[in-house]
C-alpha atoms as a PDB file:
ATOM      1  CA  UNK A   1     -22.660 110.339-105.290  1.00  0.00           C
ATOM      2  CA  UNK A   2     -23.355 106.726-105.184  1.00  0.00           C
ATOM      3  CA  UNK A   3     -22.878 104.239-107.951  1.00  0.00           C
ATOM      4  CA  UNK A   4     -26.411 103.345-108.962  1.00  0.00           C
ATOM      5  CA  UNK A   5     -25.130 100.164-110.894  1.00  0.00           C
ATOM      6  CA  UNK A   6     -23.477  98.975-108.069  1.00  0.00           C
ATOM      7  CA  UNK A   7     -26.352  99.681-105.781  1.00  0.00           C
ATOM      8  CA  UNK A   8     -28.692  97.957-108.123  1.00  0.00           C
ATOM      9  CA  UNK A   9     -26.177  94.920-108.307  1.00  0.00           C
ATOM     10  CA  UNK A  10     -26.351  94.699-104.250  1.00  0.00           C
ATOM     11  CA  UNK A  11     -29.738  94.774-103.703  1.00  0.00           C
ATOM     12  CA  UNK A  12     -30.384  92.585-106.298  1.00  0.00           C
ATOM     13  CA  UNK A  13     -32.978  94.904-108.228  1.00  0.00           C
ATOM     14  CA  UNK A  14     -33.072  93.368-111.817  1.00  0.00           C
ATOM     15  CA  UNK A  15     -33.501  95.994-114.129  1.00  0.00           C
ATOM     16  CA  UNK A  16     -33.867  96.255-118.434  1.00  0.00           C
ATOM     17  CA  UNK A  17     -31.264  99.232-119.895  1.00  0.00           C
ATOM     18  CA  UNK A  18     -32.226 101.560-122.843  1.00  0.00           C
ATOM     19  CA  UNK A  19     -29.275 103.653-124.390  1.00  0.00           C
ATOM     20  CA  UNK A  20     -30.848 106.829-126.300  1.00  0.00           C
ATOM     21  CA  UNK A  21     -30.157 110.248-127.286  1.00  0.00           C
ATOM     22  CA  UNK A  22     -30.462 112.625-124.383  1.00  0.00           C
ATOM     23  CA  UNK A  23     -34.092 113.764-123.281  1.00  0.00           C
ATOM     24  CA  UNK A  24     -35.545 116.282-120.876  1.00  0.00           C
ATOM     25  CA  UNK A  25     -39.253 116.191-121.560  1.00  0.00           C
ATOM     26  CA  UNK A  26     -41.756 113.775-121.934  1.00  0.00           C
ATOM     27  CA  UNK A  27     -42.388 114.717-125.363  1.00  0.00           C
ATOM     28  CA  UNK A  28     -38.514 113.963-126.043  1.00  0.00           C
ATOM     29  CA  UNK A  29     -39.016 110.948-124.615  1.00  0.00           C
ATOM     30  CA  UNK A  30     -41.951 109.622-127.275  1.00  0.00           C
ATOM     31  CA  UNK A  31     -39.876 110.893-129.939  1.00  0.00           C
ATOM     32  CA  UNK A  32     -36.225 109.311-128.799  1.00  0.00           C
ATOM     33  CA  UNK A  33     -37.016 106.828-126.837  1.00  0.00           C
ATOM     34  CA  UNK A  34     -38.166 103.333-128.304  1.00  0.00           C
ATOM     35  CA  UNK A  35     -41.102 101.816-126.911  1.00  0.00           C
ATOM     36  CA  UNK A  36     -40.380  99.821-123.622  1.00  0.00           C
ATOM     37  CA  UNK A  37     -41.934  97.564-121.219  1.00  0.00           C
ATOM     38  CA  UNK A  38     -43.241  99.811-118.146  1.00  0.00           C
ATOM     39  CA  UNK A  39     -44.789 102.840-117.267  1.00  0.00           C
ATOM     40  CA  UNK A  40     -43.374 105.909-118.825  1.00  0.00           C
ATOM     41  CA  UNK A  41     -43.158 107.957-115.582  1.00  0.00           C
ATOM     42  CA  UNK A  42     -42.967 112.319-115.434  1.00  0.00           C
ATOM     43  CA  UNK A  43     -41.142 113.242-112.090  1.00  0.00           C
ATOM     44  CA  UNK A  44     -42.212 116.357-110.214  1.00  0.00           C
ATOM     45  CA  UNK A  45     -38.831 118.006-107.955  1.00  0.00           C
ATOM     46  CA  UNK A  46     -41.331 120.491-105.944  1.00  0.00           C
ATOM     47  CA  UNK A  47     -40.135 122.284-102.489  1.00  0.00           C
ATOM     48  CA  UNK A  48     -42.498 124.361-100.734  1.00  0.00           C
ATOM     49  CA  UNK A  49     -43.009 128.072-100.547  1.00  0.00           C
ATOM     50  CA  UNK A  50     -40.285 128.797 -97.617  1.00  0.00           C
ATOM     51  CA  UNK A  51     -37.912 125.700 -99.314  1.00  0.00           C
ATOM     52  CA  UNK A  52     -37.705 123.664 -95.928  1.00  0.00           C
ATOM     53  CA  UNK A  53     -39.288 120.333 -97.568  1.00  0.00           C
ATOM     54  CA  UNK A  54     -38.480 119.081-100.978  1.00  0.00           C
ATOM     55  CA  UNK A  55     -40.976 116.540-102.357  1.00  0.00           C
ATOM     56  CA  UNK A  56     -40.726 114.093-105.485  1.00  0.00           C
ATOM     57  CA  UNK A  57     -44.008 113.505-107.348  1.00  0.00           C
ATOM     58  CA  UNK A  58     -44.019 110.970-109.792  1.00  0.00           C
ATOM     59  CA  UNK A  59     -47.030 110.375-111.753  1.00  0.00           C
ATOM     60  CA  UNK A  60     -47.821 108.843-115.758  1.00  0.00           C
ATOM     61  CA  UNK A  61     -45.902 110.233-118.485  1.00  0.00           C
ATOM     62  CA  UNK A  62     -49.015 111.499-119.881  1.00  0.00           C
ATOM     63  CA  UNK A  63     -51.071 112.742-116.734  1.00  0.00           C
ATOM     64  CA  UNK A  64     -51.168 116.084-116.643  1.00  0.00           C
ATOM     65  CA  UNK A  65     -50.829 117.928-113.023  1.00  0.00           C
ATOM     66  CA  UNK A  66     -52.130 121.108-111.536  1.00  0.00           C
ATOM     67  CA  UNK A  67     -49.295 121.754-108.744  1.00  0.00           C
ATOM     68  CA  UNK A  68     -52.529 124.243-106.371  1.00  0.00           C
ATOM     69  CA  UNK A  69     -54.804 121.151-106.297  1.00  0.00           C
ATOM     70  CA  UNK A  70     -51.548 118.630-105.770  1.00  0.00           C
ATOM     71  CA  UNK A  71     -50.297 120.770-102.851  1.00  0.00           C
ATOM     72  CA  UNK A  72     -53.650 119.652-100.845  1.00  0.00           C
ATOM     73  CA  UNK A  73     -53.058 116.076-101.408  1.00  0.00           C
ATOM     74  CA  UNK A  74     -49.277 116.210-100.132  1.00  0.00           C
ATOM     75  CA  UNK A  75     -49.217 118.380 -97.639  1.00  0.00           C
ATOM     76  CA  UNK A  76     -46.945 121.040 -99.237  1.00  0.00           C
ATOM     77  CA  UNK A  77     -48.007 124.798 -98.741  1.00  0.00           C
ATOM     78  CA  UNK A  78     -48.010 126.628-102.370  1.00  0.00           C
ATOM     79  CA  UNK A  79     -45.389 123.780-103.847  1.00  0.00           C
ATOM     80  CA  UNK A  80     -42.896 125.414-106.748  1.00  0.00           C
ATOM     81  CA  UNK A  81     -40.198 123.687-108.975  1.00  0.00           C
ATOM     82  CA  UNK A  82     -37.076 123.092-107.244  1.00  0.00           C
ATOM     83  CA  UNK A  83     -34.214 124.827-108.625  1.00  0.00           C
ATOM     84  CA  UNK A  84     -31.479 123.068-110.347  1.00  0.00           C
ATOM     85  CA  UNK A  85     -28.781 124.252-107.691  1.00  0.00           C
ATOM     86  CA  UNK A  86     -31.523 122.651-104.866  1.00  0.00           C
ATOM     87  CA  UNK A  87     -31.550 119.325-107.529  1.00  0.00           C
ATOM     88  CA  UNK A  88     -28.284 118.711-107.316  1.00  0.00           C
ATOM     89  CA  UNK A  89     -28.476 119.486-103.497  1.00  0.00           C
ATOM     90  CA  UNK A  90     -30.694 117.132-102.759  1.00  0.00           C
ATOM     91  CA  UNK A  91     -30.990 114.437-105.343  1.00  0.00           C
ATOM     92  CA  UNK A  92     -27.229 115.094-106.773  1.00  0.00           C
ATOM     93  CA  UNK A  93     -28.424 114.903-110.570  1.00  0.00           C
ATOM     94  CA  UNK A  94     -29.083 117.525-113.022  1.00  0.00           C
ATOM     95  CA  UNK A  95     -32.479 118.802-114.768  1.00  0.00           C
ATOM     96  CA  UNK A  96     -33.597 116.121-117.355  1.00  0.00           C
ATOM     97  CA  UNK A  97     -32.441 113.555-115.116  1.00  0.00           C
ATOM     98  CA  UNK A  98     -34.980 113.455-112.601  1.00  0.00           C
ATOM     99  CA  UNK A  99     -36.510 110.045-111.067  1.00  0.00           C
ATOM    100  CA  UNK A 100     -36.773 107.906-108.352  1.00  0.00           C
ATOM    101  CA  UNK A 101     -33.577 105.792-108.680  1.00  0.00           C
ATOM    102  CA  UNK A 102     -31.919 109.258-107.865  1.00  0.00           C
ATOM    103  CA  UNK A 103     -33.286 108.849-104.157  1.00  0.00           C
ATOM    104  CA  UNK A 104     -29.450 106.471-103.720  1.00  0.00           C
ATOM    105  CA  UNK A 105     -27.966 110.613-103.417  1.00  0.00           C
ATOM    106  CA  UNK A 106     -30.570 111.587-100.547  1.00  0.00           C
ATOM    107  CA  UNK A 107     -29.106 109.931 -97.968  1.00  0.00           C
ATOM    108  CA  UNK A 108     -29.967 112.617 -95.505  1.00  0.00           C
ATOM    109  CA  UNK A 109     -34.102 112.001 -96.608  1.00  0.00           C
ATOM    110  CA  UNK A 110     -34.644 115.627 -97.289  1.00  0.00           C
ATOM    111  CA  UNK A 111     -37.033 114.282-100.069  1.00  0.00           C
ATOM    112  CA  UNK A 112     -40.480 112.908 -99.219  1.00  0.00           C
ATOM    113  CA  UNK A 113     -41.396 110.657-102.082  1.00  0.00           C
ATOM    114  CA  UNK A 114     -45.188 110.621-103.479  1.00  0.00           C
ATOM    115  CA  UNK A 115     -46.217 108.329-106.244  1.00  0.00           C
ATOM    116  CA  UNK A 116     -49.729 108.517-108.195  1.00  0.00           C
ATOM    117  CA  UNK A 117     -52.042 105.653-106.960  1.00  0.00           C
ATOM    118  CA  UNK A 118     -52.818 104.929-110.587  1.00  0.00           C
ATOM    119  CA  UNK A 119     -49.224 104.986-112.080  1.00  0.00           C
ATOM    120  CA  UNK A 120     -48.858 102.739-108.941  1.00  0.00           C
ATOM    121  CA  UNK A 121     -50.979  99.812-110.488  1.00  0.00           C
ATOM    122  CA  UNK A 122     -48.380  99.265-113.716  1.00  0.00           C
ATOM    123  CA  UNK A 123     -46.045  96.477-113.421  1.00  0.00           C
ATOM    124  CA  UNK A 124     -43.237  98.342-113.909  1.00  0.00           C
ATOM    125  CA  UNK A 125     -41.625 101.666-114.138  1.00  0.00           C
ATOM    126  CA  UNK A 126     -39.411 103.358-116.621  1.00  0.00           C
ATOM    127  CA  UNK A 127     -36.816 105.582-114.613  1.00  0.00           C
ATOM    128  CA  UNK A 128     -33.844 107.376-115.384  1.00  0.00           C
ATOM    129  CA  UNK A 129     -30.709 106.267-114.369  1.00  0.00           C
ATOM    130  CA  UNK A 130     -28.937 109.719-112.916  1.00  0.00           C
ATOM    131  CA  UNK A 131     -28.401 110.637-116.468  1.00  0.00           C
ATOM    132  CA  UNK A 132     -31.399 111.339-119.138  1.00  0.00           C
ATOM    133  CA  UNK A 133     -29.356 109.433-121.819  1.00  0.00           C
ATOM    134  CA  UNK A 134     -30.445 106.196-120.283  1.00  0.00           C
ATOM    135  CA  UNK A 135     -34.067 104.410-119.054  1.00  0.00           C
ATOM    136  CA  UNK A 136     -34.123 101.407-116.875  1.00  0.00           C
ATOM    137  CA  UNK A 137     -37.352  99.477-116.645  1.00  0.00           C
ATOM    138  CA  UNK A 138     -37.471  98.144-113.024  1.00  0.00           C
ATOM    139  CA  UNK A 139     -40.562  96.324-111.765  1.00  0.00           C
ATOM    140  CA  UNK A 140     -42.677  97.724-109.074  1.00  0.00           C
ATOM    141  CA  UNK A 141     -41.516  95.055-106.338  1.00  0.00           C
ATOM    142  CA  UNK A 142     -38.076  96.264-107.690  1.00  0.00           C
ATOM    143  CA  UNK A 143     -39.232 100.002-106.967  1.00  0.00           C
ATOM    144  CA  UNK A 144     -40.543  99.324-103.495  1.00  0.00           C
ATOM    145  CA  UNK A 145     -37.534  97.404-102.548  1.00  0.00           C
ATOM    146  CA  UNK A 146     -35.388 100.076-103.700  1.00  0.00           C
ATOM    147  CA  UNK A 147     -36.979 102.603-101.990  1.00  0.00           C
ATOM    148  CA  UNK A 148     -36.710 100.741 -98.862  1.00  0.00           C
ATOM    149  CA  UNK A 149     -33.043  99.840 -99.332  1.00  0.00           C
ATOM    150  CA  UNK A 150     -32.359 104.171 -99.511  1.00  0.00           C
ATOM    151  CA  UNK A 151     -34.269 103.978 -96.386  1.00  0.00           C
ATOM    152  CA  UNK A 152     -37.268 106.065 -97.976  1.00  0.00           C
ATOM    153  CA  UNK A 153     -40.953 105.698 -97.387  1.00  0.00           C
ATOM    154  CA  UNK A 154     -43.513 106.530-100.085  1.00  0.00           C
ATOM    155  CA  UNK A 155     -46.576 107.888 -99.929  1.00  0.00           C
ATOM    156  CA  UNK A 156     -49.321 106.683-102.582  1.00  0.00           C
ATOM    157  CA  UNK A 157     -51.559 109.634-103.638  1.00  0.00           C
ATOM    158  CA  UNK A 158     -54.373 110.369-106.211  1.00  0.00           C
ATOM    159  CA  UNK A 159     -52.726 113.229-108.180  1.00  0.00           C
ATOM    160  CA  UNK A 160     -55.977 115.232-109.261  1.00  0.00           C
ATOM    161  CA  UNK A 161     -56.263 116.398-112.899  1.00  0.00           C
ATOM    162  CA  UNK A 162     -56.086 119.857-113.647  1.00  0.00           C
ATOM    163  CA  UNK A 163     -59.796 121.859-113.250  1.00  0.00           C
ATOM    164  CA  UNK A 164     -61.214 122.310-116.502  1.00  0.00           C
ATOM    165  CA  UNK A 165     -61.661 125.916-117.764  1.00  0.00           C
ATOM    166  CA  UNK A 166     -64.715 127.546-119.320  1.00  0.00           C
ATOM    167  CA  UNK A 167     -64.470 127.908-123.223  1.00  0.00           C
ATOM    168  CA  UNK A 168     -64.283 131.371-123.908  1.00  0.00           C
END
């Protein structure tokens, strides 16, 4: 596993550190978490129905996301939450801990990455740092050169809200 803090300091991606009480869900997040610069960000670790691609979604803390109408917009055929075991495969971090800086462990690029064209238009990005008992705020232009420093290309999608139901 590679030392994030190191591979920040190398690349030169400036970042702002939160210390908090551990969180695993975005509602955890507005209760623990003190109000930062940035996007608050919700990370999607999705493979597809036979397992052979593993995707990373990453949309607004608050967007909610209907995975059937997602799948058409990535490309992934009937997508499914990866499984921890696959999470720490892949991305070498645990549940809770899920976002983009984790793409330093996929050095093989087993994960394609997808980001929301409208959490795409923030400044900046809150992100966990392999651990959900920290958030770093790193700018966009920080984001894009980080992905391009793990060697992984992004994909900017419209994530489509869920289909309204029919009041009964």
């Amino acid at each position: 596993m590679a030392d994030l803090f190191e591979f920040l300091e190398r690349t030169g991606i400036a970042y702002e550190r939160c210390d908090h009480p551990a969180v695993s869900t975005v509602a955890d997040v507005e209760r623990l978490v003190p109000a930062l610069n940035g996007a608050r960000t919700k990370n999607l670790f999705l493979r597809d129905k036979k397992g052979g691609r593993h995707a990373l979604v990453v949309v607004a803390a608050e967007k909610p996301v209907d995975l059937s109408r997602l799948a058409a917009g990535i490309g992934l055929e009937r997508p499914s939450f990866g499984s921890p075991e696959r999470l720490q495969k892949h991305l070498g971090i645990a549940p809770g801990a899920v976002s983009l800086l984790a793409l330093v462990n996929d050095e093989r690029h087993a994960v394609e990455v997808f980001i929301d064209r409208d959490l795409w238009q923030a400044n900046a990005l809150q992100c966990h740092p392999l651990v959900n008992t920290a958030t770093l705020v790193v700018s966009r232009d920080g984001v894009e050169r980080f992905l391009g420093a793990t060697g992984h290309a992004f994909r900017l999608v419209d994530v489509p809200p869920p289909v309204p139901t029919a009041p009964a």
